[in-house]
Protein backbone atom coordinates (compact mmCIF):
# COMPACT_ATOMS: atom_id res chain seq x y z
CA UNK A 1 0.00 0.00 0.00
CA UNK A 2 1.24 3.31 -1.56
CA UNK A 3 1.60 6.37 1.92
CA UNK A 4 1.49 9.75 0.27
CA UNK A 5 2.36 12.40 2.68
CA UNK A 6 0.51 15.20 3.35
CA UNK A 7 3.70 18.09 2.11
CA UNK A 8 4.07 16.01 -0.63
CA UNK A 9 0.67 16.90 -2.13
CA UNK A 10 0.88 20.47 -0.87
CA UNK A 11 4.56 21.03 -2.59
CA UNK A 12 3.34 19.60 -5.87
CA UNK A 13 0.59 21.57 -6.04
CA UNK A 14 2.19 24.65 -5.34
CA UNK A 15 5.20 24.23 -7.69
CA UNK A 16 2.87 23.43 -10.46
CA UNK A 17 0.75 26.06 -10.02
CA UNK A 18 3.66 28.28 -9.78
CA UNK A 19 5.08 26.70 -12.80
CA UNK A 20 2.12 26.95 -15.16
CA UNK A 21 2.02 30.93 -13.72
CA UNK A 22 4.97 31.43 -16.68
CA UNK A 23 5.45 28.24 -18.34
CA UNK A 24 3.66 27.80 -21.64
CA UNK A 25 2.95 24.09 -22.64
CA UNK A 26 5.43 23.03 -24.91
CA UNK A 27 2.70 21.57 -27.85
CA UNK A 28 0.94 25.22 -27.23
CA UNK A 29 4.60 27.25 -28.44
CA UNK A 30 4.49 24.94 -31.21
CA UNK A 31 1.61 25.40 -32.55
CA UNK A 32 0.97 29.15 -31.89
CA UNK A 33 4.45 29.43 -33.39
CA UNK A 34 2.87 27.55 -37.00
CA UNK A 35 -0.17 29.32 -37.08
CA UNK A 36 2.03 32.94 -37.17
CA UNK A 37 3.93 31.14 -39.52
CA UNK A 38 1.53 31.18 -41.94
CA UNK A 39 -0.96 33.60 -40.96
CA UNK A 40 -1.51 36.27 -43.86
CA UNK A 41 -3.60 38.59 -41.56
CA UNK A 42 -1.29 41.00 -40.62
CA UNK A 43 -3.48 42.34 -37.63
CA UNK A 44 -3.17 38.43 -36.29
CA UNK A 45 0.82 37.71 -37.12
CA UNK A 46 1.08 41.16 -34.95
CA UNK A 47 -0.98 39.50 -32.12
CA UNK A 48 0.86 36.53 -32.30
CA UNK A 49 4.03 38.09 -32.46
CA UNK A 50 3.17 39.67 -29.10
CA UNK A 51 2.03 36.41 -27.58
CA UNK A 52 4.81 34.57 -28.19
CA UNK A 53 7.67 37.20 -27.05
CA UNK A 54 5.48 37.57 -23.95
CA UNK A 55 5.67 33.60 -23.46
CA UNK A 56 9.44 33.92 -23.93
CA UNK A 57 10.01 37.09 -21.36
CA UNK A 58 7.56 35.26 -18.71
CA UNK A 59 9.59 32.03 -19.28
CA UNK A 60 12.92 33.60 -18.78
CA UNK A 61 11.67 35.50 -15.81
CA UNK A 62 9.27 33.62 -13.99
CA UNK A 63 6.29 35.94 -14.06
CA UNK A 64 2.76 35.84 -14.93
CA UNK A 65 2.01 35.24 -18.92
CA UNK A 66 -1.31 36.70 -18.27
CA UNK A 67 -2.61 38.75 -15.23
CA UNK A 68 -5.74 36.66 -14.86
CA UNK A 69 -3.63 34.09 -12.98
CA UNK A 70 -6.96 32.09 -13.02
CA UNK A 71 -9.34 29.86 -10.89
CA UNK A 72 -7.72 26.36 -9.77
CA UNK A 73 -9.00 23.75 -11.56
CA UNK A 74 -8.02 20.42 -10.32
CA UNK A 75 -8.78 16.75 -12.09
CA UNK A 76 -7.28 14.22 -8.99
CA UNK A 77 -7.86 10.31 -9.21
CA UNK A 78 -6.96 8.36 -6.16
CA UNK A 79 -5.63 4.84 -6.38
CA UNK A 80 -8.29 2.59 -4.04
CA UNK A 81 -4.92 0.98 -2.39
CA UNK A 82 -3.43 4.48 -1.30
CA UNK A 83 -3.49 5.84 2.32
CA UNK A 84 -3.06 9.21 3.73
CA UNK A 85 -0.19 10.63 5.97
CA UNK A 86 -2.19 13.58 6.83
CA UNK A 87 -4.58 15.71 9.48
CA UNK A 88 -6.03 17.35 6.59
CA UNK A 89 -8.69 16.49 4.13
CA UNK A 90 -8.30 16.21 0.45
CA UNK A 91 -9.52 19.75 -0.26
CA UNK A 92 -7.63 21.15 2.42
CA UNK A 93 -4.59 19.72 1.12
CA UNK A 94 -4.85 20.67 -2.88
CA UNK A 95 -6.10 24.45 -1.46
CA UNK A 96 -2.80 25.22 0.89
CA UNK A 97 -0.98 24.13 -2.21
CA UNK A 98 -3.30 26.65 -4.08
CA UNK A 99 -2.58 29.17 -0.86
CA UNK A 100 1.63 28.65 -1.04
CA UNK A 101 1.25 29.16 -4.91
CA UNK A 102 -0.66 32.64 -5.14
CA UNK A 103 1.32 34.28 -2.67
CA UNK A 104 4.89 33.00 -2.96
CA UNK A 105 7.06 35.85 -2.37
CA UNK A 106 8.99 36.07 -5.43
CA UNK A 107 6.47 35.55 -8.04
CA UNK A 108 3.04 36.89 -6.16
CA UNK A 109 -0.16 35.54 -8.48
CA UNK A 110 -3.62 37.56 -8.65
CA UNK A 111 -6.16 36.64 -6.60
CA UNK A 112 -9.34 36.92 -8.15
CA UNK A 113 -11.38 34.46 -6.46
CA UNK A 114 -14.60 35.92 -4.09
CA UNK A 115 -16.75 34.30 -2.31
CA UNK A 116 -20.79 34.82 -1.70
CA UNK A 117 -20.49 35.42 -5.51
CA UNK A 118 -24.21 36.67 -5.63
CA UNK A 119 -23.96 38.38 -2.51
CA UNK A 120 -20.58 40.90 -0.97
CA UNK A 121 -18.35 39.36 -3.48
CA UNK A 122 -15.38 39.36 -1.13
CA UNK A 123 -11.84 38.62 -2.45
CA UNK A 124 -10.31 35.42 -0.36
CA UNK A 125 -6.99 36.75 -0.89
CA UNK A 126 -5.32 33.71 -1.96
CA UNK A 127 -7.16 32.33 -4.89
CA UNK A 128 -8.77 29.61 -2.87
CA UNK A 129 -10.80 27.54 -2.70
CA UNK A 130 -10.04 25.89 -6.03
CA UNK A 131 -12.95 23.53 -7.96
CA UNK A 132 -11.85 19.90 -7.38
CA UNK A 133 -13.19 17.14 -9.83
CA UNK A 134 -12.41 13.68 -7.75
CA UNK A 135 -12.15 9.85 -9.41
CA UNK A 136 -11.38 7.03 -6.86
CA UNK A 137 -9.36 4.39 -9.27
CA UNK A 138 -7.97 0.85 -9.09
CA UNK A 139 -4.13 1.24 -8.40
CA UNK A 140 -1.63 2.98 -5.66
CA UNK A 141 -0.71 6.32 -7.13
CA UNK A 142 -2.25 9.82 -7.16
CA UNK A 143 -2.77 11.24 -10.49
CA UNK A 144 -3.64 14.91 -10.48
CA UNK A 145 -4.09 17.47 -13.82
CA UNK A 146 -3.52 20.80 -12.50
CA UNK A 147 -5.26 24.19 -14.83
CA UNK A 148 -5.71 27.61 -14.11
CA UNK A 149 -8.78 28.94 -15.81
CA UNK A 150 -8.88 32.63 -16.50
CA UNK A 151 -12.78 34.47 -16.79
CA UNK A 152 -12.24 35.62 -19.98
CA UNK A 153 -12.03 32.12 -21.55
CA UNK A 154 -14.54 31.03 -18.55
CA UNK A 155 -17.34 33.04 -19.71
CA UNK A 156 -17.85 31.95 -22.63
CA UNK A 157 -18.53 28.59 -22.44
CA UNK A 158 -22.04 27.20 -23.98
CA UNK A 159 -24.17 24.16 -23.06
CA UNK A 160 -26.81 23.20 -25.51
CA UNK A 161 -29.60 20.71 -24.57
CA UNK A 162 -29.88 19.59 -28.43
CA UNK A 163 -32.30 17.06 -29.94
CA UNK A 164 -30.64 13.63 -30.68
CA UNK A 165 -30.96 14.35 -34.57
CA UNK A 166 -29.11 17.93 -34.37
CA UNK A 167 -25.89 18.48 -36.28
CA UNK A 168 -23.06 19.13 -33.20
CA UNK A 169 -21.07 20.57 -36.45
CA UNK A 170 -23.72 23.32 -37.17
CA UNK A 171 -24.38 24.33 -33.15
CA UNK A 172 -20.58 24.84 -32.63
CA UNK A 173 -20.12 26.74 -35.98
CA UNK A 174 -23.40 29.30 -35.77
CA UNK A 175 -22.15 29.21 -31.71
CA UNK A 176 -18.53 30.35 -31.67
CA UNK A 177 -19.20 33.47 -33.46
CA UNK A 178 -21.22 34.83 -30.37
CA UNK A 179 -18.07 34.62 -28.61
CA UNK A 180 -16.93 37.30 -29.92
CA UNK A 181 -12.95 37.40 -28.69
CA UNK A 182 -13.08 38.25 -25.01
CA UNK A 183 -11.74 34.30 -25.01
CA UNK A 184 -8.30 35.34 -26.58
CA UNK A 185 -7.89 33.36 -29.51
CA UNK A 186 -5.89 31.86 -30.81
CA UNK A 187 -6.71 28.75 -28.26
CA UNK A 188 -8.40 25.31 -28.33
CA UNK A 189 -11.47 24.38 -27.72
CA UNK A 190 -12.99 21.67 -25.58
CA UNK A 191 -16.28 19.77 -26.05
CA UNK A 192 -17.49 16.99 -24.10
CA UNK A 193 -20.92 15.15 -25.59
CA UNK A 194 -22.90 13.03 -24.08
CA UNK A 195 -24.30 12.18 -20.17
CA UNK A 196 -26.10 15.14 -18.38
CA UNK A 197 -25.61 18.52 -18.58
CA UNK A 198 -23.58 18.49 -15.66
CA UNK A 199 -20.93 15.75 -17.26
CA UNK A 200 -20.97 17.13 -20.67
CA UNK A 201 -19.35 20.41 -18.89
CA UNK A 202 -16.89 18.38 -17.08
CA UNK A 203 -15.80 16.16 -19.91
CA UNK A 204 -15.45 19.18 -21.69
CA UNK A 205 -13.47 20.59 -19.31
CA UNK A 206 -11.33 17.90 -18.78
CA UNK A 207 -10.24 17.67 -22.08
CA UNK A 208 -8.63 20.73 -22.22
CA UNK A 209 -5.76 19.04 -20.36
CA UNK A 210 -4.87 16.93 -23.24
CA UNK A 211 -1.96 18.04 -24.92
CA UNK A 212 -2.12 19.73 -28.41
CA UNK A 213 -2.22 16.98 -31.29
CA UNK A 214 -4.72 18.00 -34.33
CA UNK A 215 -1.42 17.76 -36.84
CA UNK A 216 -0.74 14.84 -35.70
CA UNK A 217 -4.24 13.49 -36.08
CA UNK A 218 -4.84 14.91 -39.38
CA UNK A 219 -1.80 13.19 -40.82
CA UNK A 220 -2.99 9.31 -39.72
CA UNK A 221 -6.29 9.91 -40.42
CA UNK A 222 -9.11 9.79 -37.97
CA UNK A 223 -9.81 6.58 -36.70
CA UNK A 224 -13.30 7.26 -34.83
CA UNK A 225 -16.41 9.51 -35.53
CA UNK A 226 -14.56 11.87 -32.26
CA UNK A 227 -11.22 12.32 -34.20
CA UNK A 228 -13.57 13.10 -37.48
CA UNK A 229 -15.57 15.73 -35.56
CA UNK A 230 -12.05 17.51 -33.88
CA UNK A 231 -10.93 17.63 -37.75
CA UNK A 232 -14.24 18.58 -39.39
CA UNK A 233 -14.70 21.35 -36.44
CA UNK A 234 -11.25 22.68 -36.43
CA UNK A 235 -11.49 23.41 -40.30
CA UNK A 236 -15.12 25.19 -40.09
CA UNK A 237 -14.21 27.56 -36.95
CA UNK A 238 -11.02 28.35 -38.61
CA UNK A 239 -13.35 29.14 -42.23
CA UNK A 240 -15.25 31.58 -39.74
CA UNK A 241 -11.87 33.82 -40.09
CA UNK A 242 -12.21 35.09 -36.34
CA UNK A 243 -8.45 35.26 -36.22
CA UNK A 244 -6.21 35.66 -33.65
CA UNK A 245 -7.35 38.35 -31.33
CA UNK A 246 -10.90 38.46 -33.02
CA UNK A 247 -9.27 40.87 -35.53
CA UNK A 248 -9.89 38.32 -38.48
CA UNK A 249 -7.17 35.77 -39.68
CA UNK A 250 -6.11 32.03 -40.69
CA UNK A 251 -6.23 30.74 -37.50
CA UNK A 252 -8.71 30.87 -34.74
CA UNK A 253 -8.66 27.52 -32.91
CA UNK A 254 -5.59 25.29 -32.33
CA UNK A 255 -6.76 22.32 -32.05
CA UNK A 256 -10.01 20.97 -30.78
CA UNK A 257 -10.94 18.04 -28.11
CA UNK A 258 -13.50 15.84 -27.70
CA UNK A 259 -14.60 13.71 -24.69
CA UNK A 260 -17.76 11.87 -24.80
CA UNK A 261 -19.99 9.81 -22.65
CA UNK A 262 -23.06 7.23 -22.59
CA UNK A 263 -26.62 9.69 -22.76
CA UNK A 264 -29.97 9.59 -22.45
CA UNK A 265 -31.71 8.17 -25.91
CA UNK A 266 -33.79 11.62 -25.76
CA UNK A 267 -30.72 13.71 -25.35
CA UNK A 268 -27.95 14.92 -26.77
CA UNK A 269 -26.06 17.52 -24.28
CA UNK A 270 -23.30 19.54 -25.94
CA UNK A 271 -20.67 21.62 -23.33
CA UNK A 272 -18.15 23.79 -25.33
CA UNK A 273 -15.13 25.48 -23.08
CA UNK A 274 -12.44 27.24 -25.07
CA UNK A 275 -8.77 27.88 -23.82
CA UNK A 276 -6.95 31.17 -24.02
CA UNK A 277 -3.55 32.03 -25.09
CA UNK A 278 -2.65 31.66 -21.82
CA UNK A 279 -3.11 28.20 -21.63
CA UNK A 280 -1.78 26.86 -18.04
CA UNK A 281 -2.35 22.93 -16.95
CA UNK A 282 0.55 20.73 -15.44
CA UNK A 283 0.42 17.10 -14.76
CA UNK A 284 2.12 15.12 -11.80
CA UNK A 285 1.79 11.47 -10.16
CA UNK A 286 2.43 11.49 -6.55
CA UNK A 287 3.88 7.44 -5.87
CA UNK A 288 4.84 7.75 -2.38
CA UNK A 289 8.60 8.40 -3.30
CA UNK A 290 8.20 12.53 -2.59
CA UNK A 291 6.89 15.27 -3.75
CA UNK A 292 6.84 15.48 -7.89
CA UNK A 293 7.69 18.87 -8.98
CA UNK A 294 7.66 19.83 -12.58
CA UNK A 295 11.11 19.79 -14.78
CA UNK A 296 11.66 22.93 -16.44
CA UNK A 297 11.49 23.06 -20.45
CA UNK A 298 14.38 24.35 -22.69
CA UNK A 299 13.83 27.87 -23.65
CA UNK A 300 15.24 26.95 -26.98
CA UNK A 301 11.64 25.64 -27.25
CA UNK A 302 10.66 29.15 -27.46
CA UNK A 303 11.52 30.54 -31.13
CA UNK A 304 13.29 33.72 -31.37
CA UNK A 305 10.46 36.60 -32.64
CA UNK A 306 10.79 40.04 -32.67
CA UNK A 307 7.99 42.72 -33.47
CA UNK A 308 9.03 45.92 -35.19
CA UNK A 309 6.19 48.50 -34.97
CA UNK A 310 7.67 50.68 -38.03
CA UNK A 311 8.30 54.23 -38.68
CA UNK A 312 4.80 54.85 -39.91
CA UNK A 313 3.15 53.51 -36.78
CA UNK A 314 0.92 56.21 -35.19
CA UNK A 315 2.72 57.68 -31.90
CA UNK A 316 0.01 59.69 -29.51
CA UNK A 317 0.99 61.25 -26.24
CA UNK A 318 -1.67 61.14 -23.99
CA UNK A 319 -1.15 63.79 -21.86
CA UNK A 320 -1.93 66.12 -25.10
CA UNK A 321 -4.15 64.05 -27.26
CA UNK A 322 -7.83 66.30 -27.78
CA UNK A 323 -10.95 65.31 -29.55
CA UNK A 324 -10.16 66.52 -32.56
CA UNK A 325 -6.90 64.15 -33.03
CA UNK A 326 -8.52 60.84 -32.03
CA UNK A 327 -11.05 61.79 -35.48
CA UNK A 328 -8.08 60.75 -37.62
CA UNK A 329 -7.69 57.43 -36.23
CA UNK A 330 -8.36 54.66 -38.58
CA UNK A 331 -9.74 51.20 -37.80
CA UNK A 332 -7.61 48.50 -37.21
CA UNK A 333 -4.16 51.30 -37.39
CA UNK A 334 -1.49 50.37 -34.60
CA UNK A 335 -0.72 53.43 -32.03
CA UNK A 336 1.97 53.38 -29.85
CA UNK A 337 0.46 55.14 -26.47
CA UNK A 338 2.90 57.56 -24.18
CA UNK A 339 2.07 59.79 -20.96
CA UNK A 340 -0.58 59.10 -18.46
CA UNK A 341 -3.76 56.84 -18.53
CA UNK A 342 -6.46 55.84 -15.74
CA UNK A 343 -6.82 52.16 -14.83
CA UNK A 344 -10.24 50.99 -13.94
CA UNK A 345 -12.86 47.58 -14.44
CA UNK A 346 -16.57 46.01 -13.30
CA UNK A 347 -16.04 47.50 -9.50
CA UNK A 348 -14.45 50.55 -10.39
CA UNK A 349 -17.03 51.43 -12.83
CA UNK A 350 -19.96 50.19 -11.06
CA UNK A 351 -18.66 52.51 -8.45
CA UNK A 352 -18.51 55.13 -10.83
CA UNK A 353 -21.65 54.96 -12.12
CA UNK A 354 -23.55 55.19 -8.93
CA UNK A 355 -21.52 58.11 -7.35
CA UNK A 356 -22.70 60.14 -10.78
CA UNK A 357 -26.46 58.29 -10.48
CA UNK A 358 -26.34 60.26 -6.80
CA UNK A 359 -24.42 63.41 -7.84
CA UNK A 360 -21.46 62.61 -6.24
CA UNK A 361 -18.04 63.90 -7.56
CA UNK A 362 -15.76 61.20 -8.76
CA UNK A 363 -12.36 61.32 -7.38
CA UNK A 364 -10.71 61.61 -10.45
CA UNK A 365 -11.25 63.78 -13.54
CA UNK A 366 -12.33 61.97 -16.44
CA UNK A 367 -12.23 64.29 -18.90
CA UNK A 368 -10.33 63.93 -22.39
CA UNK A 369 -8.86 60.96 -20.21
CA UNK A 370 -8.18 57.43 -21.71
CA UNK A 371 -9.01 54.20 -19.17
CA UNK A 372 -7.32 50.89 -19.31
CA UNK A 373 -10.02 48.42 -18.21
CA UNK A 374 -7.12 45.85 -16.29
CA UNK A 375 -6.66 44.52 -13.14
CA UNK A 376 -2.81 44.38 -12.68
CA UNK A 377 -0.70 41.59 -10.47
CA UNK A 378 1.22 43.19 -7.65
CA UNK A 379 4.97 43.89 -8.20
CA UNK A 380 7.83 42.07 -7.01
CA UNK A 381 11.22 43.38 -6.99
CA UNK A 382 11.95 46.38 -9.07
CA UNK A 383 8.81 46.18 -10.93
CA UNK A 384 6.70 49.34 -11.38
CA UNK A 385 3.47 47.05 -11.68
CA UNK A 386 3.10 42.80 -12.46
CA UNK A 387 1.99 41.83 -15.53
CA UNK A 388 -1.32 44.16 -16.90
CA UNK A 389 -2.70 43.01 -19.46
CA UNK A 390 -6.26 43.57 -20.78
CA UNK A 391 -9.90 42.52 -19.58
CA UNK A 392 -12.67 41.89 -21.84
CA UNK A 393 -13.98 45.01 -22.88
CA UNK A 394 -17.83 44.01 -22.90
CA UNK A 395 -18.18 43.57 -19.26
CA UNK A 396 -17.64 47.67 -18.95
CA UNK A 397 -20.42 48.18 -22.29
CA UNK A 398 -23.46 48.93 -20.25
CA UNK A 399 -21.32 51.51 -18.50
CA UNK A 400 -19.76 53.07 -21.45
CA UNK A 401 -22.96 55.58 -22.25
CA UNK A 402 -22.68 57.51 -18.60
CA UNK A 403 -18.85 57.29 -18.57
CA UNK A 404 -18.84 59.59 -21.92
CA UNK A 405 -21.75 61.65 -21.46
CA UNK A 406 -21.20 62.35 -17.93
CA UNK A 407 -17.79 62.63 -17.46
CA UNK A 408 -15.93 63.18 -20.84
CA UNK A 409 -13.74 60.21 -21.41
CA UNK A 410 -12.08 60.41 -24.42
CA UNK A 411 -10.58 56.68 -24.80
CA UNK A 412 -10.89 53.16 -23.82
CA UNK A 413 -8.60 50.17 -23.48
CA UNK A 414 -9.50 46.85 -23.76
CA UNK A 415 -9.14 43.23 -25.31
CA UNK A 416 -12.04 42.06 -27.59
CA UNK A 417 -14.95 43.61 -29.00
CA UNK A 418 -17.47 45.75 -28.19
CA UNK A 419 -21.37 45.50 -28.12
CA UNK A 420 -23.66 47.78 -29.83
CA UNK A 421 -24.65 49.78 -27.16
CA UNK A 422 -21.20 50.52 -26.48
CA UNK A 423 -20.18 51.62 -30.09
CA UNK A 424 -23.28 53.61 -30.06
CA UNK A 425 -22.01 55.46 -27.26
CA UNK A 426 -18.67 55.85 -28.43
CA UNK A 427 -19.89 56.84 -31.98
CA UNK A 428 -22.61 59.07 -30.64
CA UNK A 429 -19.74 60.96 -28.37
CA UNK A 430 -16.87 60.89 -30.95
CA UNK A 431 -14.44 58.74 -28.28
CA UNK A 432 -12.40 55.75 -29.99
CA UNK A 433 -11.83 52.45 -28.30
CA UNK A 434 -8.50 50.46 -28.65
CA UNK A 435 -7.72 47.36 -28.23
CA UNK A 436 -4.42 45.86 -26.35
CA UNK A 437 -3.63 42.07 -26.90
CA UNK A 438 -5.16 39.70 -24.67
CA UNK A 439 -2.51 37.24 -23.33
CA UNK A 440 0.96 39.70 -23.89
CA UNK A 441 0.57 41.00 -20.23
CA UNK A 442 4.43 41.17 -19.05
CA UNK A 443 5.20 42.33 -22.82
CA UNK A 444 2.77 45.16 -21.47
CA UNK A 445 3.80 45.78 -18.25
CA UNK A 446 7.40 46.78 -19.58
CA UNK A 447 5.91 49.93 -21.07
CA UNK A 448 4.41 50.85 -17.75
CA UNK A 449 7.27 53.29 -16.40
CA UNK A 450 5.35 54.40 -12.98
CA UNK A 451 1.94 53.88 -11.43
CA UNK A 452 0.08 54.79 -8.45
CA UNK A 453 -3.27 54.38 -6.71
CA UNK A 454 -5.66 56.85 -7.37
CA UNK A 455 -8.78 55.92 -5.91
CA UNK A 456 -10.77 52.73 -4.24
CA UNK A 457 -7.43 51.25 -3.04
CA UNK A 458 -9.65 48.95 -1.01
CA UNK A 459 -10.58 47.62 -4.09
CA UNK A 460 -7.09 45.90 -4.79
CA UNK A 461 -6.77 44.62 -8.63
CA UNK A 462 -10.09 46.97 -8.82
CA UNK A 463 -8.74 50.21 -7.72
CA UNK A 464 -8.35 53.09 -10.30
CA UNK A 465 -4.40 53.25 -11.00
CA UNK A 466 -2.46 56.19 -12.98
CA UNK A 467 -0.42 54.39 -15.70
CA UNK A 468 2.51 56.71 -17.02
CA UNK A 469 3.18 54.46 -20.16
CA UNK A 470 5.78 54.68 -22.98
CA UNK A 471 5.10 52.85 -26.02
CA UNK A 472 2.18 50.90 -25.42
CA UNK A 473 0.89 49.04 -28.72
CA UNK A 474 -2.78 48.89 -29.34
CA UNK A 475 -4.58 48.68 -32.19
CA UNK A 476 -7.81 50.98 -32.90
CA UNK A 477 -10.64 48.67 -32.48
CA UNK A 478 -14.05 50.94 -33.05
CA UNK A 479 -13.22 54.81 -34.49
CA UNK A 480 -15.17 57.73 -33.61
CA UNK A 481 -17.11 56.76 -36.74
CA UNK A 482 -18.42 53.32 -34.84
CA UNK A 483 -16.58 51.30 -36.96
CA UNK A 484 -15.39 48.16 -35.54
CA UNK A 485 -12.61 45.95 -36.81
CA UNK A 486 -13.96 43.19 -34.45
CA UNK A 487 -16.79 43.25 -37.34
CA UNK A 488 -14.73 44.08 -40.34
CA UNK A 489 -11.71 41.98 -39.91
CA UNK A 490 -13.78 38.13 -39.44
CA UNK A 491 -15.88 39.44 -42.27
CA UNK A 492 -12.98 40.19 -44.99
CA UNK A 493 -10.96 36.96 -43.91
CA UNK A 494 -14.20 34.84 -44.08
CA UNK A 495 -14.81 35.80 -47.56
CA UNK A 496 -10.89 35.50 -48.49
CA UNK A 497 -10.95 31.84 -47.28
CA UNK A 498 -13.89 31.08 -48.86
CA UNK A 499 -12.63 32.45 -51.97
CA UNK A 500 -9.76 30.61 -52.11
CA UNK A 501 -11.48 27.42 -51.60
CA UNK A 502 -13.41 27.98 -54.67
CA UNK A 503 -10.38 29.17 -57.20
């Protein structure tokens, strides 16, 4: 009979966690690395560019590739002939390894995690508790799949109760375009089939830890009616010409996986779960021998990409930028940002919103302003601020109206799209939206040169922060015009793919 000691679990938790903070999968390098390869969006090779120099810098120095550091997902099956060396439970265990991992000194992770979710929404500090998936198995070893999920990818998962004779092809295709990007693409995307609604989720889920292997599958041949589906679905999404970034391209999905299970004859439940370009899941099998910590890759893994902006690359200082400049802006153009910009998200605005609903003054000045919607990590070290990278623009659309009318914000940052009402708004008010890339958040953070609280520091990652930037690439996503290159890019590259399937 296999002992497993209580540390052991605890260290291997925490040193995965840690490691999947700023270690990219190997298979996802790879295959991010092919699809800028051959991507003939420019707007998409840019994105990937970023994305994969950020992978490299967070690899090198051991910080966050995204600031979303995630929720804990944990898939742990228990060999029926192991026993415990332990006071704690299970849980208890897996979340003090989730505790040591989020706050280790040298490479602090975001804690996003609150708890009475419908109710105060209060930050646990330390990312826990995690969401544990449990299998008691025949054998004497612990096998435990580590992920940490971040809410942009999160949110957009889709269940669908379909009818037994529905086409799981057509759902997925006429499904993934209601996305939109706040899920980072490029990324995979996981579907389970089958069972209840609950296990269709989890299998979904779950197969998101499987390493990345369409090329490989494409190349045999498909064996099964699953490995048909992952090729027949892969090549649709990617006709969609979402692109990298939503900004329209090649390549939107990376590979896709398939679990399925046993249903109901009248059922047919369909979970999809995509996975961001900050993919993060580590695998470990605790024998009773120690701890099992995770071996480091080579960096030489990591290919060797550089991004030139160019001379003719928009530069805008933001401490001078009026109305009137912003009207020359041009959809889908790249701007390199300098000077000072407000940080602020849901709380912040929420916040916001109800001071001006009561005629309170804010306490900052909005006016001819631009406002990053990120919550950063803390800083370690030297570091001005942790990795800050982008949040999903739509969550701050049903504030957008009041924020320009009432206090005269000129700009927005952001990562994805935005809704109608928003571009309304923005068109209505002549203010431009831009969009940084979702998943380059160190790359980012180097152009932050100083940054301070402003207001609501009790909000943590939610407080309003003053950004003095240098360089910052974005690209304009929706003009002062309303138009959006969320909706123009997909559109063009759809049309260019199906063209050249037809020539």
């Amino acid at each position: 009979m296999t002992v497993i000691r209580q540390d052991d679990l605890i260290d291997s938790v925490a040193d995965a966690l840690q490691f999947i903070s700023y270690y990219h999968p190997v298979d996802f390098i790879k295959a991010v690395h092919e699809a800028y390869e051959r991507e003939e969006s420019q707007a998409a090779k840019d994105s990937m560019a970023q994305i994969l120099i950020n992978s490299r810098m967070c690899a090198q120095g051991h910080r966050p590739i995204c600031q979303d550091t995630g929720i804990v997902t944990v898939f742990i099956k228990v060999g029926m002939n192991v026993r415990w060396d332990s006071a704690m439970s299970l849980d208890e265990m897996i979340n003090e390894g989730v505790r040591r991992a989020y706050t280790h000194p040298d490479n602090v992770l975001r804690a996003s995690i609150l708890a009475d979710p419908a109710g105060a929404r209060k930050n646990t500090k330390d990312n826990t508790p995690a969401v544990i998936h449990y299998e008691i198995v025949p054998g004497d070893t612990v096998d435990v799949h580590v992920a940490a999920k971040g809410g942009g990818s999160e949110n957009k998962s889709k269940l669908a109760m379909l009818n037994p004779s529905d086409s799981i092809v057509d759902w997925i295709v006429k499904t993934v375009p209601t996305m939109g990007a706040g899920w980072c693409p490029p990324g995979m995307l996981g579907i389970g089939i089958g069972g209840t609604a609950e296990k269709a989720a989890l299998l979904a889920k779950e197969s998101l830890m499987d390493p990345i292997d369409i090329h490989e599958l494409r190349a045999r041949g498909p064996q099964n009616r699953v490995e048909e589906l992952r090729l027949e679905i892969m090549d649709k999404v990617n006709e969609l010409g979402i692109g990298a970034q939503g900004l329209g391209g090649l390549t939107t999905v990376l590979d896709v996986k398939i679990k399925d299970y046993p249903t109901h004859a009248a059922s047919l439940p369909v979970a999809m779960i995509p996975n961001c370009a900050a993919t993060r899941h580590a695998h470990f099998v605790l024998d009773g021998s120690g701890p099992a910590l995770q071996t480091p890759p080579n960096l030489d893994d990591w290919p060797d990409i550089t991004w030139e902006v160019g001379d003719s690359v928009r530069r805008v200082n933001l401490d001078t930028v009026t109305a009137e400049d912003v009207r020359d802006w041009k959809p889908g153009e790249t701007v390199l940002l300098s000077g000072k910009m407000l940080t602020g998200r849901d709380a912040a605005h929420k916040k916001m919103t109800d001071m001006l609903a009561k005629g309170e003054e804010l306490p900052v000045d909005l006016k001819g302003r631009f406002i990053y919607y990120v919550g950063p990590v803390d800083p370690v070290r030297d570091e001005v601020v942790g990795p800050a990278g982008p949040t999903t623009a739509t969550r701050m659309d049903k504030f957008t109206r009041t924020m320009l009318e009432k206090t005269g914000l000129l700009g927005m940052i952001g990562k994805s799209e935005r809704g109608p009402v928003a571009i309304e708004a923005i068109k209505e008010f002549g203010a431009v939206y831009l969009m940084a890339v979702g998943g380059a958040a160190y790359l980012v953070s180097k152009a932050v040169k100083a940054a301070k609280v402003l207001a609501f520091p009790e909000m943590g990652m939610e407080a309003i922060y003053e950004f003095e930037v240098q360089d910052m690439p974005v690209t304009v996503a929706v003009d002062v015009n309303g138009v959006s290159v969320h909706e123009t890019g997909p559109k063009e590259w759809h049309a260019r793919i199906i063209e050249s399937k037809t020539v």
